[in-house]
Protein backbone atom coordinates (compact mmCIF):
# COMPACT_ATOMS: atom_id res chain seq x y z
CA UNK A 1 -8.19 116.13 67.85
CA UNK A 2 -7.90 115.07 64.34
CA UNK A 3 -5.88 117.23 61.68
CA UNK A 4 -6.45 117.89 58.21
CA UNK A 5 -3.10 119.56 57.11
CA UNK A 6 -0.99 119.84 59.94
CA UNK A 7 1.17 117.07 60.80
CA UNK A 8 3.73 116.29 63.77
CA UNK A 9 6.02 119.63 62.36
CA UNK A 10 4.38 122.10 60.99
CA UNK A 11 2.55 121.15 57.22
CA UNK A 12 4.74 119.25 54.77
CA UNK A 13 4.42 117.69 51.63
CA UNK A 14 5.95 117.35 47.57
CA UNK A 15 6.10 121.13 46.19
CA UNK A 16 2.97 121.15 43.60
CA UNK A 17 0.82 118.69 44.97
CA UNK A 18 -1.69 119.64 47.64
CA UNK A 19 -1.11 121.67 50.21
CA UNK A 20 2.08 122.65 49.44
CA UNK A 21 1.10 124.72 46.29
CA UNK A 22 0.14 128.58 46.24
CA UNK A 23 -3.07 129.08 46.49
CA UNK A 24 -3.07 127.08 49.70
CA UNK A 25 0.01 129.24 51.15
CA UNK A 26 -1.88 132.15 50.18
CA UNK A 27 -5.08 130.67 51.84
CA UNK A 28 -2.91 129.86 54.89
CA UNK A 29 -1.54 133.31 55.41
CA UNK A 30 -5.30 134.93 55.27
CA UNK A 31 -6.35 132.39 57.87
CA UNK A 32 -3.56 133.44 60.32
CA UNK A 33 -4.53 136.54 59.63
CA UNK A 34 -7.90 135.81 61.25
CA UNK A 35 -6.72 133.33 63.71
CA UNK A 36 -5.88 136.60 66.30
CA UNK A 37 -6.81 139.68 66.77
CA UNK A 38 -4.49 142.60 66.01
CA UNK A 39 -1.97 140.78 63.68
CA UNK A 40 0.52 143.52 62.01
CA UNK A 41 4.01 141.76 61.28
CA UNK A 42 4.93 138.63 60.91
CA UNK A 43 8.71 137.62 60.02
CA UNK A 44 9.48 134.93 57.23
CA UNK A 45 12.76 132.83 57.04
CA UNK A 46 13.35 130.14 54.81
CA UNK A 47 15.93 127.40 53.96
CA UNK A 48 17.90 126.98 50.79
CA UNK A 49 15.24 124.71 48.46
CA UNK A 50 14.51 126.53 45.13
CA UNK A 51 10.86 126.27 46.04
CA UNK A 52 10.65 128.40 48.98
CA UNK A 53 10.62 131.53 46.25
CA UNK A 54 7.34 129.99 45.43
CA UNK A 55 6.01 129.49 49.10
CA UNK A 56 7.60 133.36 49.87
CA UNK A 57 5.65 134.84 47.04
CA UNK A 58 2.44 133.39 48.13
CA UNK A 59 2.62 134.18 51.88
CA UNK A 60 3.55 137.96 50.55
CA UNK A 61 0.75 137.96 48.29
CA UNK A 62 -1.50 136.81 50.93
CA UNK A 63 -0.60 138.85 54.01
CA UNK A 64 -0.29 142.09 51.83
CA UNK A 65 -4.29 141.25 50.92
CA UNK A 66 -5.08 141.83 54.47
CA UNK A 67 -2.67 144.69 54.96
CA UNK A 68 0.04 142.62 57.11
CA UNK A 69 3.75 143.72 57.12
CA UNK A 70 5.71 140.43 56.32
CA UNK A 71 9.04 140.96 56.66
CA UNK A 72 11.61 138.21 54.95
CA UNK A 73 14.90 137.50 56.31
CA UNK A 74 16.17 135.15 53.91
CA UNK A 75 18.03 131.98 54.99
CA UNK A 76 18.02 130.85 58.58
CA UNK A 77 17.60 128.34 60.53
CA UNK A 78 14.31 127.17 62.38
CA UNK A 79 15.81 128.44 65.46
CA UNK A 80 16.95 131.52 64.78
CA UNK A 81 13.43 132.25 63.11
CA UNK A 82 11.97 131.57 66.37
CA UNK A 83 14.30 133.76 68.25
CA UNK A 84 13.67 136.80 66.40
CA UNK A 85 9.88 136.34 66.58
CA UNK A 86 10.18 136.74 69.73
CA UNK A 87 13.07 138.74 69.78
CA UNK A 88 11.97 141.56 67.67
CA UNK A 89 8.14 140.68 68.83
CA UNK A 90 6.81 139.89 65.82
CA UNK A 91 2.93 138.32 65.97
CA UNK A 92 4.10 135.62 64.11
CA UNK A 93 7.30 133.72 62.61
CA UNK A 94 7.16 131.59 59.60
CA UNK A 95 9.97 128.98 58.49
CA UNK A 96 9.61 127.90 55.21
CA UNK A 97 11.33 124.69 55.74
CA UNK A 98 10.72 120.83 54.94
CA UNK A 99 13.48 120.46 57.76
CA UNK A 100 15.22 116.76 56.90
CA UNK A 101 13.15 115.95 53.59
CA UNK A 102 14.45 116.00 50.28
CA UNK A 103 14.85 119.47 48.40
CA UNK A 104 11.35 118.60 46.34
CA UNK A 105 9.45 118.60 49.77
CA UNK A 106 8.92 121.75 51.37
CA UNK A 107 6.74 122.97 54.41
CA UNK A 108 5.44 125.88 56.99
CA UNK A 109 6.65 125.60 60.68
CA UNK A 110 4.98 128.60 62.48
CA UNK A 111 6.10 130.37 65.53
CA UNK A 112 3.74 132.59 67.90
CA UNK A 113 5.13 135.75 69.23
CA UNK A 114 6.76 134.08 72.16
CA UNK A 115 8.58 131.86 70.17
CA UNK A 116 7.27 128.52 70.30
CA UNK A 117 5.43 126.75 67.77
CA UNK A 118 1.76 126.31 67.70
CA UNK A 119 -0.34 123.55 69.87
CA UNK A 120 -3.02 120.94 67.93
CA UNK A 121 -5.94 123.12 69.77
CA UNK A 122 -4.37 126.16 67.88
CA UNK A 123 -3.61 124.13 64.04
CA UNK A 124 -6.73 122.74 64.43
CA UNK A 125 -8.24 126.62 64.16
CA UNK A 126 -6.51 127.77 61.72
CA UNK A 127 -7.50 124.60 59.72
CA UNK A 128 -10.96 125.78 60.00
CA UNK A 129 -10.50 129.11 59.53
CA UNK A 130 -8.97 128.05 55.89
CA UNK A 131 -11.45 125.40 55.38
CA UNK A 132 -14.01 128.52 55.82
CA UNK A 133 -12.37 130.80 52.70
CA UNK A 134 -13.87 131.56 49.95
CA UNK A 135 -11.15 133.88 49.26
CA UNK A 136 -10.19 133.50 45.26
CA UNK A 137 -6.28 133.44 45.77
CA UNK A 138 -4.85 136.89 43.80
CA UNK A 139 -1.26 135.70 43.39
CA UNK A 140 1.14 138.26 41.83
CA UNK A 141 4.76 137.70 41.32
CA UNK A 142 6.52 140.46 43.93
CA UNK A 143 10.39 140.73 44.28
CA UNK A 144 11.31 140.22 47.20
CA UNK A 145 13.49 142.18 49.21
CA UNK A 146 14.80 140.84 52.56
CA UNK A 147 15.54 142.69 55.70
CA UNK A 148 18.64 142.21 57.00
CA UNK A 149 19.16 140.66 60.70
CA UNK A 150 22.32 141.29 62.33
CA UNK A 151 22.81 137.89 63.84
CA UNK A 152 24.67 138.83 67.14
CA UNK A 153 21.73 139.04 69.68
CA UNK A 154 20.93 135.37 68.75
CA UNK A 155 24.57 134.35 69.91
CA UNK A 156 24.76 136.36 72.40
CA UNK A 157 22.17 134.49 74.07
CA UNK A 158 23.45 131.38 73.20
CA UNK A 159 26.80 132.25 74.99
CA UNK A 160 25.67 133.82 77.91
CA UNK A 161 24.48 130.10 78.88
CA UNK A 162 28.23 129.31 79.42
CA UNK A 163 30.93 131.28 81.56
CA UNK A 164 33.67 129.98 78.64
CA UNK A 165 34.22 132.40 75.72
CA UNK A 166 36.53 130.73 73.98
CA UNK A 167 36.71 127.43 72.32
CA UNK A 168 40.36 126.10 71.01
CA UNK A 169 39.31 122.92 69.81
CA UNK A 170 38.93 121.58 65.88
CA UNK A 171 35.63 121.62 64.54
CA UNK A 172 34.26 119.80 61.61
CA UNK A 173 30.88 120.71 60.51
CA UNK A 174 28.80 119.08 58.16
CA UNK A 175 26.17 121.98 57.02
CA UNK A 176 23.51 119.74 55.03
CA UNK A 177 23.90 122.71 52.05
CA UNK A 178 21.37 124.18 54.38
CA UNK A 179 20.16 126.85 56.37
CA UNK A 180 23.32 127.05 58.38
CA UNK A 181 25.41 126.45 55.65
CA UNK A 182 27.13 130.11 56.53
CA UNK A 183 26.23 131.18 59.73
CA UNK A 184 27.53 128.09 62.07
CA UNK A 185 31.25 127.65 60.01
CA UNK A 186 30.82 131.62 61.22
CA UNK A 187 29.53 131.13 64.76
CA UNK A 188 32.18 128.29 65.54
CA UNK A 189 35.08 130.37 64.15
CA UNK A 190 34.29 133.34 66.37
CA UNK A 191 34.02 131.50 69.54
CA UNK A 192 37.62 130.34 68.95
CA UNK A 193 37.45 126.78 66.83
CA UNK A 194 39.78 126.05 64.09
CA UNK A 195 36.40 124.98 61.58
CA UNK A 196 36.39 122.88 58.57
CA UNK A 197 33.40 122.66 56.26
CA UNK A 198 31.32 120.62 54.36
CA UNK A 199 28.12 120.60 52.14
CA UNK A 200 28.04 124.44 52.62
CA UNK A 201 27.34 125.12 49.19
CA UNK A 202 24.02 124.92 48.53
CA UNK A 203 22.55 125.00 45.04
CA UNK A 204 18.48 124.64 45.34
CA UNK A 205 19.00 121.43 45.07
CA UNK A 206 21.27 119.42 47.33
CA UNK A 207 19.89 120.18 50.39
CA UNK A 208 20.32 117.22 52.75
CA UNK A 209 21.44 115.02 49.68
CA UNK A 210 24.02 112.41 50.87
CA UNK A 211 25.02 114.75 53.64
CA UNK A 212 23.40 116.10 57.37
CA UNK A 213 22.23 114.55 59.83
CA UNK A 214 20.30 111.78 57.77
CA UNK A 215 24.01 110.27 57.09
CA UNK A 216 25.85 110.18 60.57
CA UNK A 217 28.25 107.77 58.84
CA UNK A 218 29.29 110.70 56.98
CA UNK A 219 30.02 113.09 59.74
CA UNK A 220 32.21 109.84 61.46
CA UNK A 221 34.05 109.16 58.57
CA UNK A 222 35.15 113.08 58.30
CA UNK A 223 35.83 113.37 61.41
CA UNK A 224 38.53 110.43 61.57
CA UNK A 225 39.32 111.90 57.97
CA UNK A 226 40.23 115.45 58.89
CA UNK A 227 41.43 114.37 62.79
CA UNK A 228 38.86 116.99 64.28
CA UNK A 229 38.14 117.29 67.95
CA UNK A 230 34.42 116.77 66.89
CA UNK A 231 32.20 116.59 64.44
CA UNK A 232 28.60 118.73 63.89
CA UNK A 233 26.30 117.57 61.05
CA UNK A 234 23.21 119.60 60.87
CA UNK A 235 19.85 118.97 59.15
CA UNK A 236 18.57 121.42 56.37
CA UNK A 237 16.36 123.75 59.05
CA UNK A 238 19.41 122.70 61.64
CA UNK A 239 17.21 122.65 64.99
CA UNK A 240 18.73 119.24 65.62
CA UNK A 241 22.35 117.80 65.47
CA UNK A 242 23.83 114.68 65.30
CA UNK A 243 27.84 114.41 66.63
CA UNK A 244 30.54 112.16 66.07
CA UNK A 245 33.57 112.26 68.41
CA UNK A 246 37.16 112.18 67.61
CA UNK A 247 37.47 108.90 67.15
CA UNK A 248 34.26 108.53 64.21
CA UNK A 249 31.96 107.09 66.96
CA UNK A 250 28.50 108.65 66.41
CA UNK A 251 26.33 110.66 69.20
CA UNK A 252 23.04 110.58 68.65
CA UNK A 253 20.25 112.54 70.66
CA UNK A 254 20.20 109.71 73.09
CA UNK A 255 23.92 110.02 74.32
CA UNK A 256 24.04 113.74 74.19
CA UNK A 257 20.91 113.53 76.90
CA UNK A 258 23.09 111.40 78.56
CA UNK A 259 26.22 113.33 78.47
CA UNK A 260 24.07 117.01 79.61
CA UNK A 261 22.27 114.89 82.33
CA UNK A 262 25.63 113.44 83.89
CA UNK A 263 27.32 116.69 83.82
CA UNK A 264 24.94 119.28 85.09
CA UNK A 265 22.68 116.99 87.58
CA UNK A 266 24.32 118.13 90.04
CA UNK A 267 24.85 122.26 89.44
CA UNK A 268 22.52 124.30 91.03
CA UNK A 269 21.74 126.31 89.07
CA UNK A 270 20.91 123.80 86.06
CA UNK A 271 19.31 120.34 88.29
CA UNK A 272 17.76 117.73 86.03
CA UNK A 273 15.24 115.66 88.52
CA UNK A 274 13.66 114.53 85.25
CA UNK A 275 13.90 114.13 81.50
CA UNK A 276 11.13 114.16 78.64
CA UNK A 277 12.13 111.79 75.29
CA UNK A 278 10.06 109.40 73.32
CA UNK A 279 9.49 106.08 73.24
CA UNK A 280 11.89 105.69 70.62
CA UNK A 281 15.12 106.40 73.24
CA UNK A 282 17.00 103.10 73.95
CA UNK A 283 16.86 100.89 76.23
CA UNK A 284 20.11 101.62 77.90
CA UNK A 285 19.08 105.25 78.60
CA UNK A 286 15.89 104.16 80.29
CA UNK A 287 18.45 102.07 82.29
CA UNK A 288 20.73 104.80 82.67
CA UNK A 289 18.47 107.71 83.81
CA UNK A 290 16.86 104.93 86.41
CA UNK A 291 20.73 104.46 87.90
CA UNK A 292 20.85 108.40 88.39
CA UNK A 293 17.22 108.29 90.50
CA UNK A 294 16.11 110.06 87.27
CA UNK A 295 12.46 109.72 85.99
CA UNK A 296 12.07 109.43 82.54
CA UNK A 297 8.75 110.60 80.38
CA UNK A 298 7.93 109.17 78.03
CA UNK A 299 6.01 110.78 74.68
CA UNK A 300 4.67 110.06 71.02
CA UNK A 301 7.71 110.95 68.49
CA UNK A 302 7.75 114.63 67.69
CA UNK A 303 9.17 117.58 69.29
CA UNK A 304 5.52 118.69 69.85
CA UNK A 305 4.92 116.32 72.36
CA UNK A 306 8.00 115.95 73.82
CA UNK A 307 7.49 120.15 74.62
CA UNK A 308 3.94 119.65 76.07
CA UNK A 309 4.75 117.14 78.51
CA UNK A 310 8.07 119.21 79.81
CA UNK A 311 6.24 122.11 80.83
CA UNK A 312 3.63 119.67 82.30
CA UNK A 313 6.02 118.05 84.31
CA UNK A 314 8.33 121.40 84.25
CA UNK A 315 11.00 119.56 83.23
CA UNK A 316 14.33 121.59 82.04
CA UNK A 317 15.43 119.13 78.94
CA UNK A 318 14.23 116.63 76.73
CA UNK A 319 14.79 115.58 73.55
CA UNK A 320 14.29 112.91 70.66
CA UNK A 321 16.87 110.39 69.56
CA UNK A 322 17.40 111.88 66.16
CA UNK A 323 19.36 114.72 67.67
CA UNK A 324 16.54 117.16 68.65
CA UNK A 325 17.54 118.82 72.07
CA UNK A 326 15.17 120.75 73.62
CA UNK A 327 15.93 123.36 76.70
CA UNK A 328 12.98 125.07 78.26
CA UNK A 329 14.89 127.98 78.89
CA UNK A 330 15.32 128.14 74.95
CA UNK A 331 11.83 128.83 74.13
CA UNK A 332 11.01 125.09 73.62
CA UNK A 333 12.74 125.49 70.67
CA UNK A 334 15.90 122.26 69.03
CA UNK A 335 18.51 124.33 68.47
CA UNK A 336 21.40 121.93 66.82
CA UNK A 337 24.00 125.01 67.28
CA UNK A 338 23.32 125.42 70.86
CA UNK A 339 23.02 120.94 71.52
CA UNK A 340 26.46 121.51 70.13
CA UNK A 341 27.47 124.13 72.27
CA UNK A 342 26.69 122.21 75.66
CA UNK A 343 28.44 119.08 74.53
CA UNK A 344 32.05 121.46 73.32
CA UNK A 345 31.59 123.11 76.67
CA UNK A 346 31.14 119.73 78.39
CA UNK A 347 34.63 118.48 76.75
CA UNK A 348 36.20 122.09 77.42
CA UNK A 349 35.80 122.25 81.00
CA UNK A 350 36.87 118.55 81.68
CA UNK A 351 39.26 119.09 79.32
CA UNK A 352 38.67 115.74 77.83
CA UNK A 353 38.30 114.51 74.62
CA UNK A 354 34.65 114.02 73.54
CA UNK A 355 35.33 109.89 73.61
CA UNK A 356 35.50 109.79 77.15
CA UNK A 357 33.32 112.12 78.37
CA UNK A 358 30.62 109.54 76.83
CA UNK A 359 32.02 106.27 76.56
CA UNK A 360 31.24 104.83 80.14
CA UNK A 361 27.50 106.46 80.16
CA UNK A 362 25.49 103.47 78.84
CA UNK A 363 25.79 100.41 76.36
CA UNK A 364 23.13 101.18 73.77
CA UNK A 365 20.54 97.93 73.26
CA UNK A 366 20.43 96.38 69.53
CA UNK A 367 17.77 98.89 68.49
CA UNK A 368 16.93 98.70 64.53
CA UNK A 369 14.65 101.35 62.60
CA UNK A 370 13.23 100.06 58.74
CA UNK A 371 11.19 102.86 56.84
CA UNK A 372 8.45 101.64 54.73
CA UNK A 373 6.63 103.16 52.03
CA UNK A 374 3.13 101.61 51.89
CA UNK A 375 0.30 102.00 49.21
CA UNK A 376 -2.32 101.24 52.06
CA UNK A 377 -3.02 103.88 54.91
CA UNK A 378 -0.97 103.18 56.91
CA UNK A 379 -3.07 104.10 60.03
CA UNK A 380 -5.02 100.81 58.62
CA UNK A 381 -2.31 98.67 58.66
CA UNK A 382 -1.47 99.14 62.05
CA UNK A 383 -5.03 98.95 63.08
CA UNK A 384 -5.62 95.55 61.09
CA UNK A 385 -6.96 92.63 63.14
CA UNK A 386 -3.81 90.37 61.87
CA UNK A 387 -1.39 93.03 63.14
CA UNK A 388 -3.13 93.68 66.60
CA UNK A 389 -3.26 89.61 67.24
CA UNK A 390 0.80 89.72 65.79
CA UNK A 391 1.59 92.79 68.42
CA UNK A 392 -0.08 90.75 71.23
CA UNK A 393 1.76 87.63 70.87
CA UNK A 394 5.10 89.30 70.75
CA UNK A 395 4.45 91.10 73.71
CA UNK A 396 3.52 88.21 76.16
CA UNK A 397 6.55 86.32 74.22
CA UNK A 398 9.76 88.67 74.59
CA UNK A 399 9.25 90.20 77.89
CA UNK A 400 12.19 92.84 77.71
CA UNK A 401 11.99 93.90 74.30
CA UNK A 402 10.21 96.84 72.68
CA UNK A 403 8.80 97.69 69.71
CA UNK A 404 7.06 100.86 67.88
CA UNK A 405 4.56 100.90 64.68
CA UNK A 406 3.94 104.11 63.82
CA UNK A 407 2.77 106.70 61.04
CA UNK A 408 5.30 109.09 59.70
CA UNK A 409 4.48 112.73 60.64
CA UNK A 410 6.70 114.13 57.92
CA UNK A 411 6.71 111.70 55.27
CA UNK A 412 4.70 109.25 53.41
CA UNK A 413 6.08 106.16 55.49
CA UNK A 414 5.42 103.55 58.37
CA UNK A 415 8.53 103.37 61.06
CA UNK A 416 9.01 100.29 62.11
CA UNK A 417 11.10 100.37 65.23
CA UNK A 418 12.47 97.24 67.30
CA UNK A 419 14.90 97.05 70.00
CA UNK A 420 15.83 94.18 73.11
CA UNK A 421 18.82 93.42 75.13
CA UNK A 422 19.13 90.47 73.07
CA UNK A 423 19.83 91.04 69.09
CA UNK A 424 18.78 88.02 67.89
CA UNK A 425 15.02 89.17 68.95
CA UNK A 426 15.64 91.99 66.85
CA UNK A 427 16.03 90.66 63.96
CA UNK A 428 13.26 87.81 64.35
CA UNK A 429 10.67 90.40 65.37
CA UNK A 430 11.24 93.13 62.91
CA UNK A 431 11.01 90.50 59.83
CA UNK A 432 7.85 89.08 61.21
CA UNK A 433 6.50 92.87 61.43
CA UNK A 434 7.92 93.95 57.95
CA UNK A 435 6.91 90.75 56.31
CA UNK A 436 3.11 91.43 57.93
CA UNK A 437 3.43 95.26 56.92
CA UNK A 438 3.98 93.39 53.35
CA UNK A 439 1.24 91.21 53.37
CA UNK A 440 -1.55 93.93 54.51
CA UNK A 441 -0.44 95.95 51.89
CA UNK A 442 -0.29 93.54 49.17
């Protein structure tokens, strides 16, 4: 099921060059329009980039053309755009969001009126739909004026998952100058945490720049810094998290899995029998999970898939290693506030600092990750002959180690991903792959 526009997250891409410009927003919102029958509201949220004025005026200009009520909510986050669509049962939710990407990328994550985001079968419509128009985009400059959302149903819900209401532990947050860059210094203070902030001022600009998620090194070193219980660094849309504990040691999505499935295996009224991650999860979790007689799924990277094969294999949690934690009782929506929560409940009812509630889980494999920007397709590159012959020798020569070549979903880039028991075959294999990767591309 091939995609024109749509990639692994929603569509993405620089502000001004095709499809994130205006007239394609505006052709975007007439073909959700027609995707359904009976649309009437749809909700709009949006992060803190400069552009998303642009992206808001066009998806205004475009639903008020076919008499839609769009209501805008200003900055949120991804997730709590996808509560309140279904929440407030709106026929659709729209995050303007490029998510992790630099403040010059921006994007469209949409949310159906239950909450979740769309399938391929369903993008794949609405592709054609807009491929269809003929429509001569009328764009007018509108002020917008945004409806207020009174934030306290979405953490309600969150804290009804735990019987704890109060949290007296020291929280430092690293806010991306996102779309949490207010509301989870707020959320953690009323729940009880002494909070401490960082990159909360955004400017239009400095979303995700040198701060979030993207830099756990940052979150570690402020942690140790500021001698906080634990450490929260967001990314700019903040439906994932990435945690450091108390001692600057970093918790990515793989250890937080790890941490949940060790904890509440055995509750009834929460049993994992199974987890959903992708095939970039370490080694020592696939080792790990296998200990606890628990089977492991494996998907392509993105949330997307990781969601289709839980409720498949109706599987409670899954998850990605970059800190994208997915519940099913969440609307199969990463939520980094709510990842968060689980973990500061985990260390609250043990009464343990976060170090050892995850330091005897696993030992993490030498696993290394290089990023590539190619001027060749980089579909092609993995499909050349030289690279397929390359694949198969290193395959029938390192038996235990494993290795992913993939297309980025979000950015222009080929992930090159390597990991083995033994580092040494890290290192060899990933310069024979990245000096290949070279050579293809000239």
């Amino acid at each position: 099921m091939k995609k024109k526009y749509f990639g692994t997250d929603g569509i993405r891409g620089r502000v001004g060059s095709f499809p994130i410009t205006q007239p394609f927003i505006f052709k975007l919102a007439i073909s959700l329009f027609k995707s359904k029958k009976n649309i009437k509201k749809i909700i709009i949220g949006r992060d803190t980039r400069q552009s998303c004025f642009l992206l808001e005026n066009a998806l205004f200009n475009g639903f008020n053309s076919v008499n839609v009520k769009s209501d805008f909510v200003g900055v949120v986050s991804t997730p709590i755009l996808s509560f309140y669509t279904n929440f407030l049962k709106y026929d659709y939710g729209i995050m303007i969001s490029a998510s992790h990407n630099p403040y010059y990328d921006n994007g469209i994550k949409i949310f159906k009126k239950n909450g979740e985001k769309l399938n391929d079968r369903e993008e794949v419509r609405i592709e054609k739909i807009l491929d269809s128009l003929h429509t001569k985009p009328n764009i007018r400059k509108k002020k917008i004026v945004n409806k207020v959302l009174d934030f306290k149903n979405y953490k309600e819900e969150i804290l009804k998952k735990f019987s704890q209401k109060k949290f007296r532990i020291k929280v430092v947050i690293d806010c991306a100058n996102g779309s949490v860059f207010d509301i989870a210094p707020q959320f953690f203070k009323e729940i009880g945490c002494d909070v401490i902030k960082f990159s909360s001022r955004p400017n239009g600009t400095n979303i995700n720049k040198n701060c979030g998620a993207m830099y756990p090194k940052r979150i570690a070193r402020l942690t140790r810094k500021t001698k906080a219980d634990i450490g929260l660094s967001f990314d700019g849309d903040a439906d994932r998290v990435i945690i450091s504990d108390e001692k600057g040691q970093v918790l990515d999505g793989d250890i937080i899995i790890a941490a949940i499935t060790n904890y509440y295996r055995l509750k009834k009224d929460f049993k994992i029998k199974s987890i959903v991650s992708t095939h970039m999860c370490n080694i020592g979790l696939r080792e790990f999970l296998k200990n606890l007689n628990i089977k492991l799924y494996l998907t392509n990277v993105g949330d997307r898939y990781v969601i289709q094969k839980m409720k498949k294999a109706k599987t409670h949690l899954g998850g990605e290693q970059s800190g994208h934690i997915i519940f099913s009782d969440n609307g199969y929506c990463g939520d980094g506030i709510l990842t968060a929560m689980f973990v500061i409940d985990l260390m609250c009812r043990q009464k343990i600092k976060i170090s050892k509630l995850t330091e005897s889980l696993f030992l993490k494999s030498p696993q290394k990750l290089i990023n590539i920007k190619t001027k060749t397709n980089s579909e092609k590159i993995v499909k050349h002959p030289e690279m397929v012959k390359v694949l198969k020798n290193i395959k029938n020569k390192y038996k235990s180690l494993d290795y992913l070549i993939r297309k980025s979903g979000t950015e222009n880039l080929l992930r090159i991903m390597v990991q083995s028991k033994n580092k040494n075959e890290v290192s060899k294999v990933l310069k024979v792959l990245v000096n290949l990767v070279k050579k293809i591309d000239g």
